[in-house]
Protein backbone atom coordinates (compact mmCIF):
# COMPACT_ATOMS: atom_id res chain seq x y z
CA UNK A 1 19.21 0.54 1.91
CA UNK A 2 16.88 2.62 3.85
CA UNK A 3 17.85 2.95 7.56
CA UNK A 4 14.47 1.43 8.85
CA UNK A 5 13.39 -1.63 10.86
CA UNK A 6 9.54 -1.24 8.69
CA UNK A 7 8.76 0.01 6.00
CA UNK A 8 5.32 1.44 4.94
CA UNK A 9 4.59 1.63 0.86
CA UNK A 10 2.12 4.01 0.23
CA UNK A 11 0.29 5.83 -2.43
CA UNK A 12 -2.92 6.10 -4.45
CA UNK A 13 -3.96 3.38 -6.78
CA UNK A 14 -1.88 2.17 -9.74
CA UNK A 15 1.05 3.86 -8.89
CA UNK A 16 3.49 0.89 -8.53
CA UNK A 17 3.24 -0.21 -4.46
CA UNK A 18 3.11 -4.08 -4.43
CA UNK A 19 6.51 -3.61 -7.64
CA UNK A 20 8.12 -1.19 -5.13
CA UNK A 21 7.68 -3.62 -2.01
CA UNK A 22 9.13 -6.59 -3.89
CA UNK A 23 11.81 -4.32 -5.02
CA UNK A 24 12.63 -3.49 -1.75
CA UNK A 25 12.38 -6.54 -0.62
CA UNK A 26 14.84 -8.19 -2.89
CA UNK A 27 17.19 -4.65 -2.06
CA UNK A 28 16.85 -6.12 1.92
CA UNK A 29 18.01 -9.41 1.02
CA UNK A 30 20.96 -8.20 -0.81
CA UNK A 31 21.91 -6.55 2.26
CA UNK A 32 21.96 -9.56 4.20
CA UNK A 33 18.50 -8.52 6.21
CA UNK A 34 16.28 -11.23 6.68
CA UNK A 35 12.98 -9.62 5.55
CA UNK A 36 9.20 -10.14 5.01
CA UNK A 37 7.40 -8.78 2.52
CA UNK A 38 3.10 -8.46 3.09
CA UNK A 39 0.72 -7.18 0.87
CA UNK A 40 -3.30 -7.01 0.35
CA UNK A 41 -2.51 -6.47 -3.01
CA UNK A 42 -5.81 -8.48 -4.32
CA UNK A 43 -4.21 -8.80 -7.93
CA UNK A 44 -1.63 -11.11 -6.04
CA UNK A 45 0.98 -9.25 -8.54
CA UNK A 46 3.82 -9.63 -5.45
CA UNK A 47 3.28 -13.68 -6.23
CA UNK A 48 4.16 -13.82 -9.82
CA UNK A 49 6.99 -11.23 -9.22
CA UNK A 50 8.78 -12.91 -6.26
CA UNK A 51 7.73 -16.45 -7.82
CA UNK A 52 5.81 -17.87 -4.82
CA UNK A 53 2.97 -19.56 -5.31
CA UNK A 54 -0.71 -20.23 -3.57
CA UNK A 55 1.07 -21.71 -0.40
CA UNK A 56 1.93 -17.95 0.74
CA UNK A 57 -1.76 -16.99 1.19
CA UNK A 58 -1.29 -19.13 4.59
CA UNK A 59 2.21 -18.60 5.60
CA UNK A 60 5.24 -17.30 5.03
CA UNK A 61 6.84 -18.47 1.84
CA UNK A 62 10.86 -18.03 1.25
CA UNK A 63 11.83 -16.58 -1.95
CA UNK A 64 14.00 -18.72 -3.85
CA UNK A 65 16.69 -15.59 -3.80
CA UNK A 66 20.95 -16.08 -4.26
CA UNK A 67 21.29 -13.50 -1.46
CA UNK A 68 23.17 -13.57 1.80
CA UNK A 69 20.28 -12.16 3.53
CA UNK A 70 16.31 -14.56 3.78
CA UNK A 71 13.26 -13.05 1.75
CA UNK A 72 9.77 -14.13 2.54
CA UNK A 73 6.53 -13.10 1.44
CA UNK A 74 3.33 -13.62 2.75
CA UNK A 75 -0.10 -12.70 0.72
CA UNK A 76 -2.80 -11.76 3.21
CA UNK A 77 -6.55 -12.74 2.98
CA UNK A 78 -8.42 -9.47 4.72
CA UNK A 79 -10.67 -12.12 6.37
CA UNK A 80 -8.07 -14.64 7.52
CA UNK A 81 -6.44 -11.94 10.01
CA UNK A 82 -9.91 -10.68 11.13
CA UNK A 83 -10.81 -14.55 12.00
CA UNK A 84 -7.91 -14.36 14.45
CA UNK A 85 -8.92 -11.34 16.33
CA UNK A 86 -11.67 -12.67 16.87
CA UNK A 87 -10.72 -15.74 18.12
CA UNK A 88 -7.83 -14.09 20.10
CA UNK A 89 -10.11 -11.20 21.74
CA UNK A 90 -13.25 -12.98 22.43
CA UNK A 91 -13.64 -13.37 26.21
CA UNK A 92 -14.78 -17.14 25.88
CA UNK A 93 -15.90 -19.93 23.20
CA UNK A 94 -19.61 -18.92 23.04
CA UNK A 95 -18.64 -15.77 21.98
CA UNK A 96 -16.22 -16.20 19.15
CA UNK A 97 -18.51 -19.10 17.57
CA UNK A 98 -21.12 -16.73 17.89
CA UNK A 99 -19.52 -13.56 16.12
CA UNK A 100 -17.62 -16.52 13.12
CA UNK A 101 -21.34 -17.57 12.67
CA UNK A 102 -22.74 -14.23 12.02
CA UNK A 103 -24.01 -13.53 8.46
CA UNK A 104 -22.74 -10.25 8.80
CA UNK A 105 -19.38 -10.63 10.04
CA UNK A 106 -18.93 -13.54 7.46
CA UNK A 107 -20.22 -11.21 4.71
CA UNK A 108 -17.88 -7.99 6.22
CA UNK A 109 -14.86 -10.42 6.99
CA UNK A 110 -13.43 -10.05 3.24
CA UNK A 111 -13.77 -6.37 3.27
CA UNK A 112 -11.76 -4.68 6.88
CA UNK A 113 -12.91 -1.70 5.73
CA UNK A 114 -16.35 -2.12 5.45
CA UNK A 115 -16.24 -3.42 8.99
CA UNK A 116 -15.98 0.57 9.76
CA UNK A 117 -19.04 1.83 8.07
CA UNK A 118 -21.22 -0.90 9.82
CA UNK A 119 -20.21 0.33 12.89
CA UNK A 120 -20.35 3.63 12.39
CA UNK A 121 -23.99 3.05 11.39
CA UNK A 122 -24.30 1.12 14.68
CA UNK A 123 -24.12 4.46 16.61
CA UNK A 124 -27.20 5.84 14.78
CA UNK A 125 -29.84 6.64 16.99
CA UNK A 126 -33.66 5.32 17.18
CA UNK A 127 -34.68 7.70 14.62
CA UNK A 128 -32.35 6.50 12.07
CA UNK A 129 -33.16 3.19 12.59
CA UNK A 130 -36.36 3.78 11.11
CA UNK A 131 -35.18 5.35 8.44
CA UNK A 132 -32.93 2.31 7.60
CA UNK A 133 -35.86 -0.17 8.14
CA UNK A 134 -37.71 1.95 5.24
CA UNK A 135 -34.77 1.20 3.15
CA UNK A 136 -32.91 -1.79 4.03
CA UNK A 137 -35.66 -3.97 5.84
CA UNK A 138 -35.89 -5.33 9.33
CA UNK A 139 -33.67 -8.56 8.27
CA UNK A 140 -30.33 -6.47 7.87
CA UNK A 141 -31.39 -4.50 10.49
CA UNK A 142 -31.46 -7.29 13.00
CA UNK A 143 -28.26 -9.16 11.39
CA UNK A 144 -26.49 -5.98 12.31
CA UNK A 145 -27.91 -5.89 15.78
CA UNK A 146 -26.68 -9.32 16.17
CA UNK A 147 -23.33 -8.13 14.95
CA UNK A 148 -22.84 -5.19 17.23
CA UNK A 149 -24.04 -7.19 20.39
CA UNK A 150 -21.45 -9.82 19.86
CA UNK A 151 -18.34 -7.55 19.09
CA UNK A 152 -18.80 -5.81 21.96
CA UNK A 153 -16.51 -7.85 23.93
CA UNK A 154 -13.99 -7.50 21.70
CA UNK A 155 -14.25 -3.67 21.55
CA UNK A 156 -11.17 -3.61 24.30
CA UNK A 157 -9.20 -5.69 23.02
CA UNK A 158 -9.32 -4.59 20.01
CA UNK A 159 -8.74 -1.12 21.17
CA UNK A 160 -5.97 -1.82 23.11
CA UNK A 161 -4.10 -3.72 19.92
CA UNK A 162 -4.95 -0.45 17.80
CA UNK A 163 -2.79 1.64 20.14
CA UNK A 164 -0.16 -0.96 19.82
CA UNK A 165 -0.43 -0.36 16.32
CA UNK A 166 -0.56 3.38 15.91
CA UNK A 167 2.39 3.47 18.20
CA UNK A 168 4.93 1.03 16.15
CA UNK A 169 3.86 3.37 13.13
CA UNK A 170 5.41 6.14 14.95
CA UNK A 171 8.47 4.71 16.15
CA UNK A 172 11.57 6.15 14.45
CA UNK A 173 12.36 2.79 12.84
CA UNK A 174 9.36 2.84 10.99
CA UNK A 175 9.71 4.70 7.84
CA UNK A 176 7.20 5.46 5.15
CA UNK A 177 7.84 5.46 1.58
CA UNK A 178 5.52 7.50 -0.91
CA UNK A 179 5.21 5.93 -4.16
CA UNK A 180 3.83 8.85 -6.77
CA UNK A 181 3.01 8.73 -10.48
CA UNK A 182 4.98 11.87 -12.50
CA UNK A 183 2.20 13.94 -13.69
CA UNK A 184 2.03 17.34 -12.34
CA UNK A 185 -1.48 16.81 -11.13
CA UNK A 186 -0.21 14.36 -7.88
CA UNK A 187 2.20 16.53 -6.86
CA UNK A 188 -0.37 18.35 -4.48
CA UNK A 189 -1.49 14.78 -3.38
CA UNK A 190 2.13 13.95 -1.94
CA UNK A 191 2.65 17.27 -0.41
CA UNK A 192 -0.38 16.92 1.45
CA UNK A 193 0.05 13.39 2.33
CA UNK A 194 3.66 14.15 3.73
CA UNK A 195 2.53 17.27 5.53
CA UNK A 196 -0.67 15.17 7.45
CA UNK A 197 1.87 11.63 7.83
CA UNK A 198 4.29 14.69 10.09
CA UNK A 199 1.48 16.09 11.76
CA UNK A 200 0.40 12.36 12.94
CA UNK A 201 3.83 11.68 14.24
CA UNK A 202 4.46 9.61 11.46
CA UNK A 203 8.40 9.62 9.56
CA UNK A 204 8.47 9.82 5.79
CA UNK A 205 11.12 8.82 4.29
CA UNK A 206 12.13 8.69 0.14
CA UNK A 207 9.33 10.30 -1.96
CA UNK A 208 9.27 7.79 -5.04
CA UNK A 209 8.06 8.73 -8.44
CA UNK A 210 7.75 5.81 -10.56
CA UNK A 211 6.91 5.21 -14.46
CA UNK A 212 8.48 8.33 -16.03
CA UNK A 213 8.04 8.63 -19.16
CA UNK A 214 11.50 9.26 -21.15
CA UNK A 215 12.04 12.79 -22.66
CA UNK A 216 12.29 12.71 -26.53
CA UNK A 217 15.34 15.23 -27.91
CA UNK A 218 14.74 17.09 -31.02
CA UNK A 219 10.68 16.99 -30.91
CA UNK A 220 7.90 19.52 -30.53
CA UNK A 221 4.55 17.90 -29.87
CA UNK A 222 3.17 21.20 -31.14
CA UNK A 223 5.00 21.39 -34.17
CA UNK A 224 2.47 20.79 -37.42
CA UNK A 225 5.61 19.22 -39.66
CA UNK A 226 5.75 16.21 -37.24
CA UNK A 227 3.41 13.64 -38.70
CA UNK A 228 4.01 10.66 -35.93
CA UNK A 229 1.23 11.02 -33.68
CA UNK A 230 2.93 8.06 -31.55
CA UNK A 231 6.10 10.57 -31.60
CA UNK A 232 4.34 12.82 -30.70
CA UNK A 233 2.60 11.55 -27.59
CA UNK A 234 5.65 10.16 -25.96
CA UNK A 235 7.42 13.17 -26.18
CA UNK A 236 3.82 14.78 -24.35
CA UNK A 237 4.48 12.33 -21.92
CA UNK A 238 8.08 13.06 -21.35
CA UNK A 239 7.95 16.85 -21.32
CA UNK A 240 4.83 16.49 -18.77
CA UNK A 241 6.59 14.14 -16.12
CA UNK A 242 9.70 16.12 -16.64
CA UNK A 243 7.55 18.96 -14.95
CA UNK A 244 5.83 16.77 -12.69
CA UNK A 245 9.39 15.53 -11.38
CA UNK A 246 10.97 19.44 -10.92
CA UNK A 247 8.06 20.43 -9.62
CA UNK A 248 7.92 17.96 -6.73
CA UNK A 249 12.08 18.76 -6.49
CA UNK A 250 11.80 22.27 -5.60
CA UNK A 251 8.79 21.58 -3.21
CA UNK A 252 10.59 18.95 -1.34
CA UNK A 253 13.58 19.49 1.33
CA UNK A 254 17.07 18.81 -0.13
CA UNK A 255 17.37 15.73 2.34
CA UNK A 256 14.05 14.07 0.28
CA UNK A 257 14.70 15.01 -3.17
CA UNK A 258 12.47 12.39 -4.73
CA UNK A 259 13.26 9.18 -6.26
CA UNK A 260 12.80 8.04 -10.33
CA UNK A 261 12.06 5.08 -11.78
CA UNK A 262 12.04 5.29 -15.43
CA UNK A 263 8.71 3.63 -17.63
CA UNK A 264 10.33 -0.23 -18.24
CA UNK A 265 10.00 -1.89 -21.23
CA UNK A 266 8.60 -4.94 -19.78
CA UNK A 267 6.39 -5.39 -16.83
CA UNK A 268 7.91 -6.55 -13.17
CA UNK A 269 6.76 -9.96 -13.14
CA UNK A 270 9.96 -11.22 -12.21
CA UNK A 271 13.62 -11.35 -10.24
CA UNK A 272 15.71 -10.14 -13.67
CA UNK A 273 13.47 -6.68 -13.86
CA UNK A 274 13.09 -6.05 -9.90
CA UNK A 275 16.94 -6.27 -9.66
CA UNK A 276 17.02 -3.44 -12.20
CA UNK A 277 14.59 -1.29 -10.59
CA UNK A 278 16.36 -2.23 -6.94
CA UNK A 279 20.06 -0.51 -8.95
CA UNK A 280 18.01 2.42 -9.52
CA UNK A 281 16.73 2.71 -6.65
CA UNK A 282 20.27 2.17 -5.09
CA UNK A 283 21.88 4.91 -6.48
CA UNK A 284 19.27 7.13 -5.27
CA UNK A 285 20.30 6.01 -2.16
CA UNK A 286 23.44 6.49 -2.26
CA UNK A 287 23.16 10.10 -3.57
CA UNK A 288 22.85 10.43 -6.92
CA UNK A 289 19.04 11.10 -7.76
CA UNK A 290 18.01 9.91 -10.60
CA UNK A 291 17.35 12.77 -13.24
């Protein structure tokens, strides 16, 4: 297992995070670690893989798992965490019913992100304001007036608990693990991902690349005299994450030589094919890098 109180899965789109969390997950349990396992994932794909069902949207569900070690999982609604900042960081009643009964916040509250570009419109000055009332109207323009007036006693607070945050990301025990897709064309992604996460203060820790395609012996896409176009492809495929995979090797330090997880032949939707990505992922771990 990977010496590390949290872990962080990270990684661009598509490229395997919620499978790899379960995975590691499962790994933790195996190990006798009690664990939890979160996600935003909004496909909910964690649920069907762990088998829990709608209950762990509002708490922690235990994974029905034969493992000396507990495994929970809890599915997080972007607005359900939001609703309890609020109602933890607002100075007194008035204000927190007044910021839950906002249009705007109840319209943002799905969407943390969003919450962001609202209020970095909120620092626009007179001038743009007119400009937006051209555009938008004056009745967004005064929901979002509304808005910013009644977070601002919360600004503090919520300051103060994004400090606490940014500092448990940096402790040593927090570890981040880079989940990549094989192609040659993300390799520049990761190595600039890695070199900002260091620069933050941030600890990376195994660079995974996940869904390689196998390598087909005996076969030259190019060659005219092979007829199978399906042939062909897959051996495309191989040959091109081969290169994606040595690439990202000889860029990396010997002491993060990345981790592979081979294309399955079934999706992870369940215990049985997460324990065979967790004995891959194990003997990375213990040395012997996948190749």
């Amino acid at each position: 297992m990977i010496p590390a109180r949290i872990l962080v899965v990270v990684g661009s789109g598509g490229v395997g995070k919620t499978t790899l969390a379960a995975v590691l997950g499962v790994a933790a349990a195996k190990a006798a670690r009690d664990t939890l396992v979160m996600t935003f994932d909004p496909s909910l794909r964690l649920k069907d893989a762990l088998g829990v069902g709608e209950a762990a949207r509002d708490a922690e569900v235990r994974v029905p798992l034969n493992a000396p070690g507990a495994l929970a999982v809890s599915l997080l609604d972007a607005s359900g965490p939001f609703d309890r900042l609020v109602r933890r960081y607002a100075p007194d009643a008035a204000s927190r019913d007044r910021i839950l009964s906002n249009r705007l916040f109840r319209h943002l509250a799905g969407s943390l992100a969003g919450v962001l570009e609202y209020m970095a419109v909120g620092r626009l000055g007179r001038g743009a304001e007119a400009f937006l009332d051209r555009m938008v109207g004056l009745d967004l323009l005064r929901d979002m007036a509304e808005f910013f007036q009644a977070f601002a006693p919360l600004y503090e607070g919520l300051r103060t608990r994004a400090e606490d945050v940014h500092a448990l990301l940096r402790e040593p025990e927090t570890i981040f693990v880079r989940v990549n897709g094989p192609a040659p064309e993300h390799v520049a992604e990761t190595m600039f991902f890695a070199r900002r996460l260091e620069e933050a203060g941030h600890h990376l820790g195994p660079v995974v690349v996940n869904r390689v395609h196998p390598r087909v012996e005996g076969t030259n896409p190019g060659l005219p005299d092979d007829r199978s176009e399906g042939r062909q492809l897959v051996a495309w495929l191989g040959e091109r994450d081969r290169r994606g995979v040595e690439e990202l090797r000889s860029l990396l330090d010997a002491s993060r030589q990345p981790m592979v997880i081979p294309l399955l032949d079934e999706q992870p939707t369940n215990l049985a094919v997460l324990g065979g990505i967790r004995k891959t992922l194990l003997a990375d771990t213990g040395g012997a890098h996948a190749r």
